[in-house]
N, C-alpha and C. Protein backbone atom coordinates (compact mmCIF):
# COMPACT_ATOMS: atom_id res chain seq x y z
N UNK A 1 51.73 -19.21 -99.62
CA UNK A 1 51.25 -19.69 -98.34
C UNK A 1 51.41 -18.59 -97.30
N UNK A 2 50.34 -18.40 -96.26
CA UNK A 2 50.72 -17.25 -95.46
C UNK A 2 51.45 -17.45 -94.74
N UNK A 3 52.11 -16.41 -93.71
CA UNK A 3 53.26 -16.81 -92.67
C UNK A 3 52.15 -16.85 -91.89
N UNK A 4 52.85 -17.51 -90.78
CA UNK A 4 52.06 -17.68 -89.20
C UNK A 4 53.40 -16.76 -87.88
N UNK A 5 52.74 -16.23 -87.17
CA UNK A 5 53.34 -16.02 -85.93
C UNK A 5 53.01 -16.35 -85.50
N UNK A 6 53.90 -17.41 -84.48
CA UNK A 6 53.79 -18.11 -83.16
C UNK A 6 54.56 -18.05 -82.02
N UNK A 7 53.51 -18.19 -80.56
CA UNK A 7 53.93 -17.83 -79.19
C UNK A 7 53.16 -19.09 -78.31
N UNK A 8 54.73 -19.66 -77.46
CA UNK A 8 53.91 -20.85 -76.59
C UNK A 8 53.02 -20.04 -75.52
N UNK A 9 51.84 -20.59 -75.41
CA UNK A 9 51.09 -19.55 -74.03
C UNK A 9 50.60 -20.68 -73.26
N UNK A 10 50.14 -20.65 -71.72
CA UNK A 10 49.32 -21.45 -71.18
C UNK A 10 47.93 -21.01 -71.04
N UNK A 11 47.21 -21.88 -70.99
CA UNK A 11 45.32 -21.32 -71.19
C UNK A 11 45.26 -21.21 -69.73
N UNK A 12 44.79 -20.50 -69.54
CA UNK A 12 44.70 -19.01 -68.27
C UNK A 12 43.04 -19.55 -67.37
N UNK A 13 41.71 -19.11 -68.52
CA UNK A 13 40.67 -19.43 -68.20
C UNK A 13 40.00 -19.81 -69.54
N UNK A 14 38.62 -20.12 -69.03
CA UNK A 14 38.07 -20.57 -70.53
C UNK A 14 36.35 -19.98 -69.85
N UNK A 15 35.86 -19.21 -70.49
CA UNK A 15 34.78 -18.99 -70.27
C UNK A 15 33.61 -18.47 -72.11
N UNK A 16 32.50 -18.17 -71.51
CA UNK A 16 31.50 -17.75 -72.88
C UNK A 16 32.10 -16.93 -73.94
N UNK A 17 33.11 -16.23 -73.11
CA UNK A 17 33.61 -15.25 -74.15
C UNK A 17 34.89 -15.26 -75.05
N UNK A 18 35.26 -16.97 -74.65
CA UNK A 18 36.80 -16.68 -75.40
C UNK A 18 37.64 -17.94 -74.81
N UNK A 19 38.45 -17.82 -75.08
CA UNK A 19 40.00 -19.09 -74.15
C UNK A 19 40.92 -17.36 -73.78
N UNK A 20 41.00 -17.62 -72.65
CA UNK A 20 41.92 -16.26 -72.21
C UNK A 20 43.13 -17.51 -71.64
N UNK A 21 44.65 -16.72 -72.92
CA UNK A 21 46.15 -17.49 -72.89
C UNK A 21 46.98 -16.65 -72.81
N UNK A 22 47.93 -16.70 -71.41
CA UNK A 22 48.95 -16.41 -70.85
C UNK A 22 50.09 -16.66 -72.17
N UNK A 23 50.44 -15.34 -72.75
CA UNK A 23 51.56 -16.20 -73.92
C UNK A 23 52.72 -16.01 -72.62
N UNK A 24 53.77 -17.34 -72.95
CA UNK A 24 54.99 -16.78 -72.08
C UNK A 24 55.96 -15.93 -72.57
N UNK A 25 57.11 -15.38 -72.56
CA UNK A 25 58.49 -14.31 -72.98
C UNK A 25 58.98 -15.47 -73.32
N UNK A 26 59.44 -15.05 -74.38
CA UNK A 26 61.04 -15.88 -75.23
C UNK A 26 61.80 -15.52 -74.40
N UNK A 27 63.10 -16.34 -74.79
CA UNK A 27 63.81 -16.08 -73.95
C UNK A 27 64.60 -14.71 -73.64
N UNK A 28 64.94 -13.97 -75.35
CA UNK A 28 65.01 -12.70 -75.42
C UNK A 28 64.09 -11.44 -74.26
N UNK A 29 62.88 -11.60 -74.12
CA UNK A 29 62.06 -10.80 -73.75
C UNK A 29 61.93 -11.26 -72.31
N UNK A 30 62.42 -12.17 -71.39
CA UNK A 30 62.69 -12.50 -70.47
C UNK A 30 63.83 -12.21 -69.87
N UNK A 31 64.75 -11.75 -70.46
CA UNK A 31 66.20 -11.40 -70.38
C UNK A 31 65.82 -10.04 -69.82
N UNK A 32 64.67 -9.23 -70.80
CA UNK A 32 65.00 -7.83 -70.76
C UNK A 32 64.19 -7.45 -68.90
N UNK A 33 65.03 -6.19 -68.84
CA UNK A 33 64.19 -5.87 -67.26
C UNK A 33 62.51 -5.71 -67.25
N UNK A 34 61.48 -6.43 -66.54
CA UNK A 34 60.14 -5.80 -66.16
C UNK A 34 59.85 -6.49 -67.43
N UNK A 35 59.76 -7.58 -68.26
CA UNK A 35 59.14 -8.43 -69.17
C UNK A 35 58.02 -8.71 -68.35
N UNK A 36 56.85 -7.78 -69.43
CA UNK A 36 55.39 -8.40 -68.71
C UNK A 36 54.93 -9.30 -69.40
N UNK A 37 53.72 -10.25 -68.62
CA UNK A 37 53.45 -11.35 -69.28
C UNK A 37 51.77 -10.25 -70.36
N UNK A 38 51.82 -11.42 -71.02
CA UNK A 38 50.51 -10.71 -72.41
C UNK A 38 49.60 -11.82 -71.81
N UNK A 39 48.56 -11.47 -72.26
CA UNK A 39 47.07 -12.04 -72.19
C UNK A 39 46.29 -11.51 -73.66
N UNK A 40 46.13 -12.75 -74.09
CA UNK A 40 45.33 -12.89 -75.13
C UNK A 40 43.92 -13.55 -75.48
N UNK A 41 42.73 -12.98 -76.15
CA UNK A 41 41.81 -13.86 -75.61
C UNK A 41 41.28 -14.08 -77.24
N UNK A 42 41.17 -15.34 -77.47
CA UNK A 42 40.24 -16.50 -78.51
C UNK A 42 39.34 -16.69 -78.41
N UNK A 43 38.74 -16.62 -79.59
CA UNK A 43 37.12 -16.90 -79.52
C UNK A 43 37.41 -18.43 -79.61
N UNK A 44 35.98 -19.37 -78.63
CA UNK A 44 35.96 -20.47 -78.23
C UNK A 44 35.58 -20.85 -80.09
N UNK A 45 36.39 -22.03 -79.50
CA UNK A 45 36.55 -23.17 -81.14
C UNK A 45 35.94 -24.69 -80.77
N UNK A 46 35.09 -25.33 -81.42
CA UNK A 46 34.90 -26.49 -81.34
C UNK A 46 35.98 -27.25 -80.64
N UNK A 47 37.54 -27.02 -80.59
CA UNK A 47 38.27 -27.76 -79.83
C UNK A 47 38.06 -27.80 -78.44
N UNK A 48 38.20 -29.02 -78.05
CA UNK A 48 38.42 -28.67 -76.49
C UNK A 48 40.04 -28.43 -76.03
N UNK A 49 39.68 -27.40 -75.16
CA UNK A 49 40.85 -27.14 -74.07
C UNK A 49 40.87 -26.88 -72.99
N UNK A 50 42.41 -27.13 -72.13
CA UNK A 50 41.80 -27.35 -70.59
C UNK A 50 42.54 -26.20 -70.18
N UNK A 51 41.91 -25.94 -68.96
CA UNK A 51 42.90 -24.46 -68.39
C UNK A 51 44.50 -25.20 -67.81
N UNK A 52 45.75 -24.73 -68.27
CA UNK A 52 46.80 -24.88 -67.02
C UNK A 52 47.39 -25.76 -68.64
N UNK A 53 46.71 -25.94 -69.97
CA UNK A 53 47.28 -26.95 -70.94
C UNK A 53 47.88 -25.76 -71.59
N UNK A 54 49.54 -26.13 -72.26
CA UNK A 54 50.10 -25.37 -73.01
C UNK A 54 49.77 -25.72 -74.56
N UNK A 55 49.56 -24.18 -74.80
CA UNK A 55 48.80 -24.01 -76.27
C UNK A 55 50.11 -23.19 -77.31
N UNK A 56 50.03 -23.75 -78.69
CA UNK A 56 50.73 -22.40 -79.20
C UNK A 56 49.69 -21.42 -79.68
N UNK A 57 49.87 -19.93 -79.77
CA UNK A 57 49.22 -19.21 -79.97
C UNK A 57 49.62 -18.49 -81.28
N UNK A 58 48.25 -18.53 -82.49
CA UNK A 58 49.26 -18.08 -83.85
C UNK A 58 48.27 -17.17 -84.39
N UNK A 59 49.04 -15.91 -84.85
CA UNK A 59 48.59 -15.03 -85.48
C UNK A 59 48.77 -14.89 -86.82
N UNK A 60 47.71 -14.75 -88.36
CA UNK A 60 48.29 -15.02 -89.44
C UNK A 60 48.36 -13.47 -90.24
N UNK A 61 49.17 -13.97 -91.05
CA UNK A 61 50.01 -12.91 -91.23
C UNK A 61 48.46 -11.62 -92.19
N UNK A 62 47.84 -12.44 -93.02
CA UNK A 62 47.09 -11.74 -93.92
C UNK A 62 45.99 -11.21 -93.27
N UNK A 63 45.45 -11.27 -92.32
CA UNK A 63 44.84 -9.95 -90.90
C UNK A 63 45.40 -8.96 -91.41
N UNK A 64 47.03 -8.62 -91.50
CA UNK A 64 47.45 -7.49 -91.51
C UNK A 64 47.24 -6.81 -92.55
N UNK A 65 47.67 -7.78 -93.42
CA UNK A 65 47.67 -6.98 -94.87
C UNK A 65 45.98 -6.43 -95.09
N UNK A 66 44.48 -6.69 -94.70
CA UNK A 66 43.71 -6.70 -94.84
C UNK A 66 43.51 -5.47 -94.29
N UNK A 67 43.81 -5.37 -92.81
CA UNK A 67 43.72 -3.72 -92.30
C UNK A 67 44.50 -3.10 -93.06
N UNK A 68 45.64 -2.97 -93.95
CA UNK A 68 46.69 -2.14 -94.41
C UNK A 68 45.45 -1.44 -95.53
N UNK A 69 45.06 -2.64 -96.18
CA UNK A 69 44.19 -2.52 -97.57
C UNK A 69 42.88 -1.82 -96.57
N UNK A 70 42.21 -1.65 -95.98
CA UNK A 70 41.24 -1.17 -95.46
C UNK A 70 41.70 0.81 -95.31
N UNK A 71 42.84 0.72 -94.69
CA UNK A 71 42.65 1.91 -93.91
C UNK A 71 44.12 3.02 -94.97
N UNK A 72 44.22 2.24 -95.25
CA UNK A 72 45.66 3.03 -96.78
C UNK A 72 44.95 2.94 -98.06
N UNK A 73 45.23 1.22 -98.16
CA UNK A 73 44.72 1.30 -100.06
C UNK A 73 43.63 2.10 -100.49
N UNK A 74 42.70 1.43 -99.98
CA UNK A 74 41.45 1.64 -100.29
C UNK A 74 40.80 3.38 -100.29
N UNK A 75 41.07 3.32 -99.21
CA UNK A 75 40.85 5.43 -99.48
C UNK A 75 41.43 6.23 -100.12
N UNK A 76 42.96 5.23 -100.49
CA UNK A 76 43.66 6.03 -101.94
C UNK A 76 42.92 5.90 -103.16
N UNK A 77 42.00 4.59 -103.29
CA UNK A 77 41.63 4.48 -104.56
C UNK A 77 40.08 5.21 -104.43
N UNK A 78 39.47 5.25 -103.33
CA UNK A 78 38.36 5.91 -103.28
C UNK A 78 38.74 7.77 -103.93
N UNK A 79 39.48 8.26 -102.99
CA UNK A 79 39.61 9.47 -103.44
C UNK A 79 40.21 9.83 -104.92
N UNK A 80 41.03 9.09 -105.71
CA UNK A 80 41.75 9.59 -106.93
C UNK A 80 40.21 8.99 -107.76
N UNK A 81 39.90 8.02 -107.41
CA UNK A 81 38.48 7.82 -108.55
C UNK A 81 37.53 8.57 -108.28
N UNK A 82 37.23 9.57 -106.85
CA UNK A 82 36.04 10.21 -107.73
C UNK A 82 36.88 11.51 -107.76
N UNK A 83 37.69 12.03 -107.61
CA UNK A 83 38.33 13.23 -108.04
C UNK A 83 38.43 13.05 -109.21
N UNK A 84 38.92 11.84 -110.00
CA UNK A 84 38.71 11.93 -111.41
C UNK A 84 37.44 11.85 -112.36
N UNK A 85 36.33 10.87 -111.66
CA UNK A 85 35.39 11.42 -112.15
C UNK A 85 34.53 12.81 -112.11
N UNK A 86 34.92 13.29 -110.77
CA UNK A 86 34.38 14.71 -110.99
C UNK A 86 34.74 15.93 -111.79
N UNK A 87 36.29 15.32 -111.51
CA UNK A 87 37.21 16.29 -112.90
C UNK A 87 36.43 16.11 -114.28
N UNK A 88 36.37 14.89 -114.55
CA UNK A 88 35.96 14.50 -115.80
C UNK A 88 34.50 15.04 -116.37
N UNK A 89 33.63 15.11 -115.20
CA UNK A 89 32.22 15.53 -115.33
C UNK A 89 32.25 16.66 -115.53
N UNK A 90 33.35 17.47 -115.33
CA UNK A 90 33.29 19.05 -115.42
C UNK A 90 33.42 19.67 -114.58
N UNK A 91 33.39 19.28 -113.54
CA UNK A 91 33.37 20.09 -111.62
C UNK A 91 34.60 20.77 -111.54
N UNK A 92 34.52 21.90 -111.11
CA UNK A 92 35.80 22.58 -110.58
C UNK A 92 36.93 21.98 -110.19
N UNK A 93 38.03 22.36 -110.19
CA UNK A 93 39.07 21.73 -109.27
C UNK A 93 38.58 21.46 -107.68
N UNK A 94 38.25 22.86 -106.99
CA UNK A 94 38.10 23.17 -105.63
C UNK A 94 36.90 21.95 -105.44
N UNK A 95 35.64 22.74 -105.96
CA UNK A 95 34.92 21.76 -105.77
C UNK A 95 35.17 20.28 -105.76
N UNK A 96 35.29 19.49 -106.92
CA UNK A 96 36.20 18.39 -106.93
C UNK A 96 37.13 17.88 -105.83
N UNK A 97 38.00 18.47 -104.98
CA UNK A 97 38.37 18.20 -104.03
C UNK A 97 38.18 17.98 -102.78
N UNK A 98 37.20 19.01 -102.63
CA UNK A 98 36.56 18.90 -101.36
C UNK A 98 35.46 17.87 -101.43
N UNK A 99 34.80 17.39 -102.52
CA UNK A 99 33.95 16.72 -102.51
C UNK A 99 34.62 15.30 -102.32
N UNK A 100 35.99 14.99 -102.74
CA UNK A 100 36.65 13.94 -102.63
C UNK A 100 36.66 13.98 -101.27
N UNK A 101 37.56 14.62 -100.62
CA UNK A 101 37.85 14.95 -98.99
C UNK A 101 36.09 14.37 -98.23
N UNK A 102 34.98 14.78 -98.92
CA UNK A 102 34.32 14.74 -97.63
C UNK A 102 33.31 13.27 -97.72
N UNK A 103 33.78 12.56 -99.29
CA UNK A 103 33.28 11.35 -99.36
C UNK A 103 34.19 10.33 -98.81
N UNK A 104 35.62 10.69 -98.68
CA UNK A 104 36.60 9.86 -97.68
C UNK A 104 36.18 9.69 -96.59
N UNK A 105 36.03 11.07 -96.31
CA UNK A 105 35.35 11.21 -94.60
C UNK A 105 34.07 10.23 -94.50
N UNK A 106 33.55 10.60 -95.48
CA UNK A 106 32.14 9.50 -95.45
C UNK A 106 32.23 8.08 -94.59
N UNK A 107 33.60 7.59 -96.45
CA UNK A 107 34.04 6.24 -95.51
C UNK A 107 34.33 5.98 -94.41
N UNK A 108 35.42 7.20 -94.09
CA UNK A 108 36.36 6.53 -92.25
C UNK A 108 34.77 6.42 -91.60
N UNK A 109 33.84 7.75 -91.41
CA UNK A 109 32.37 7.07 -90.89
C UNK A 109 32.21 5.86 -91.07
N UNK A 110 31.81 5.16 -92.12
CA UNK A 110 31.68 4.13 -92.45
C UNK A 110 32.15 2.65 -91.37
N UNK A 111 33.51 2.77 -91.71
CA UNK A 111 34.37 1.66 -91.32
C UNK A 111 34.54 2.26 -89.63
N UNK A 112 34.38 3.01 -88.99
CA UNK A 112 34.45 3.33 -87.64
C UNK A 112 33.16 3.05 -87.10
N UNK A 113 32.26 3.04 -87.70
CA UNK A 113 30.77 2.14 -87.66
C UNK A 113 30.93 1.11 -87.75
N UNK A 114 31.72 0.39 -88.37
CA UNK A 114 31.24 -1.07 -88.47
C UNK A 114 32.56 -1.80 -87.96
N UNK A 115 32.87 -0.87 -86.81
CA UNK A 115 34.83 -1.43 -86.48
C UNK A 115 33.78 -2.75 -85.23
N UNK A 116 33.06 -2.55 -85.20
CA UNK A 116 33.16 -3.84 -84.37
C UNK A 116 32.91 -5.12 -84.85
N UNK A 117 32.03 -4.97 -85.79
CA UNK A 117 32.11 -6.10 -87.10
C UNK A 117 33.76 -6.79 -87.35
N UNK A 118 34.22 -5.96 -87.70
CA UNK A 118 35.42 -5.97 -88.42
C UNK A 118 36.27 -6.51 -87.22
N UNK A 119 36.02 -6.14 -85.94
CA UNK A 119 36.67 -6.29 -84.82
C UNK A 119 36.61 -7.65 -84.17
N UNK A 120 35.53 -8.37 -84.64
CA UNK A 120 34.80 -10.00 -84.18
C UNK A 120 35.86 -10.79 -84.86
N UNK A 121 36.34 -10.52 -86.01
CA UNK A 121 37.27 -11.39 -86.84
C UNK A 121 38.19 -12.05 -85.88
N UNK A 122 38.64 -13.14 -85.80
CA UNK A 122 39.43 -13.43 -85.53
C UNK A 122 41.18 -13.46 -85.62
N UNK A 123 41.85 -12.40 -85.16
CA UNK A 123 43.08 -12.28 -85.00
C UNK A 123 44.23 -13.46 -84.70
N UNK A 124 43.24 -13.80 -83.63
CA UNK A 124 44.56 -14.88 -83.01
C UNK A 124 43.45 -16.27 -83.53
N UNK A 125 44.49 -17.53 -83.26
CA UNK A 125 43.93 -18.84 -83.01
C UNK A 125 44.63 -19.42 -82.25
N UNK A 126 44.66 -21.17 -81.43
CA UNK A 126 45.66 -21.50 -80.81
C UNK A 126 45.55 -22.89 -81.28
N UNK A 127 46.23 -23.88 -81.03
CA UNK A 127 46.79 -24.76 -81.59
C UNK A 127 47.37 -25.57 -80.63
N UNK A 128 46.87 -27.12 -80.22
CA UNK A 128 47.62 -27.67 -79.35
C UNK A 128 49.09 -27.84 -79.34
N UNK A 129 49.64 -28.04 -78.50
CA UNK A 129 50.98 -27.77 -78.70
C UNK A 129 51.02 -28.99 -78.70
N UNK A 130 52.38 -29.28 -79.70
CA UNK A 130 52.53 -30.97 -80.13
C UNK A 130 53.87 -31.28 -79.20
């Protein structure tokens, strides 16, 4: 089951683009000097909510692991597989490497192209507070 992180926030505004929620400081982070408040903004959900209503605000945990696998795993396995197939085909070392190096590069192109795609996902959700 995934973990959830959760933060009580109050809903701030609500407009086309989102629920914008005031999370508040624990009590820890209220303690400390100059605790600023966060603003977080949700894409609007079939729920209704009212501005000034306290929401919890939850972030799940497997977002993360998904960027980890995007921007680590995945270009590890991109580059050792075609370095090995090029090894294998016969290609030079040098060659072979650099050709790995500049089909990585390819990707980060790739995924820095389509970071706003990737960026629409939803991070946060909120959750009436019970």
């Amino acid at each position: 089951m995934p973990q959830k992180i959760s933060h009580t926030g109050i809903v701030e505004n609500i407009d086309e683009d989102g629920i914008f929620v005031r999370i508040k400081p624990s009590a820890g982070e209220a303690s400390a000097s100059g605790a600023e408040q966060n603003f977080v903004q949700v894409p609007l959900r079939l729920q209704l909510f009212s501005v000034g209503e306290t929401v919890n605000v939850v972030l799940k945990q497997p977002l993360g692991k998904k960027a980890v696998a995007l921007v680590y795993l995945l270009p590890v396995v991109i580059l050792l597989g075609c370095l090995s197939l090029l090894l294998f085909a016969g290609v030079t070392e040098g060659v072979a490497g650099l050709s790995s190096l500049g089909i990585l590069a390819l990707y980060y192109a790739v995924l820095y192209i389509c970071r706003d795609k990737l960026d629409k996902e939803p991070y946060y959700s909120i959750e009436k507070k019970r």
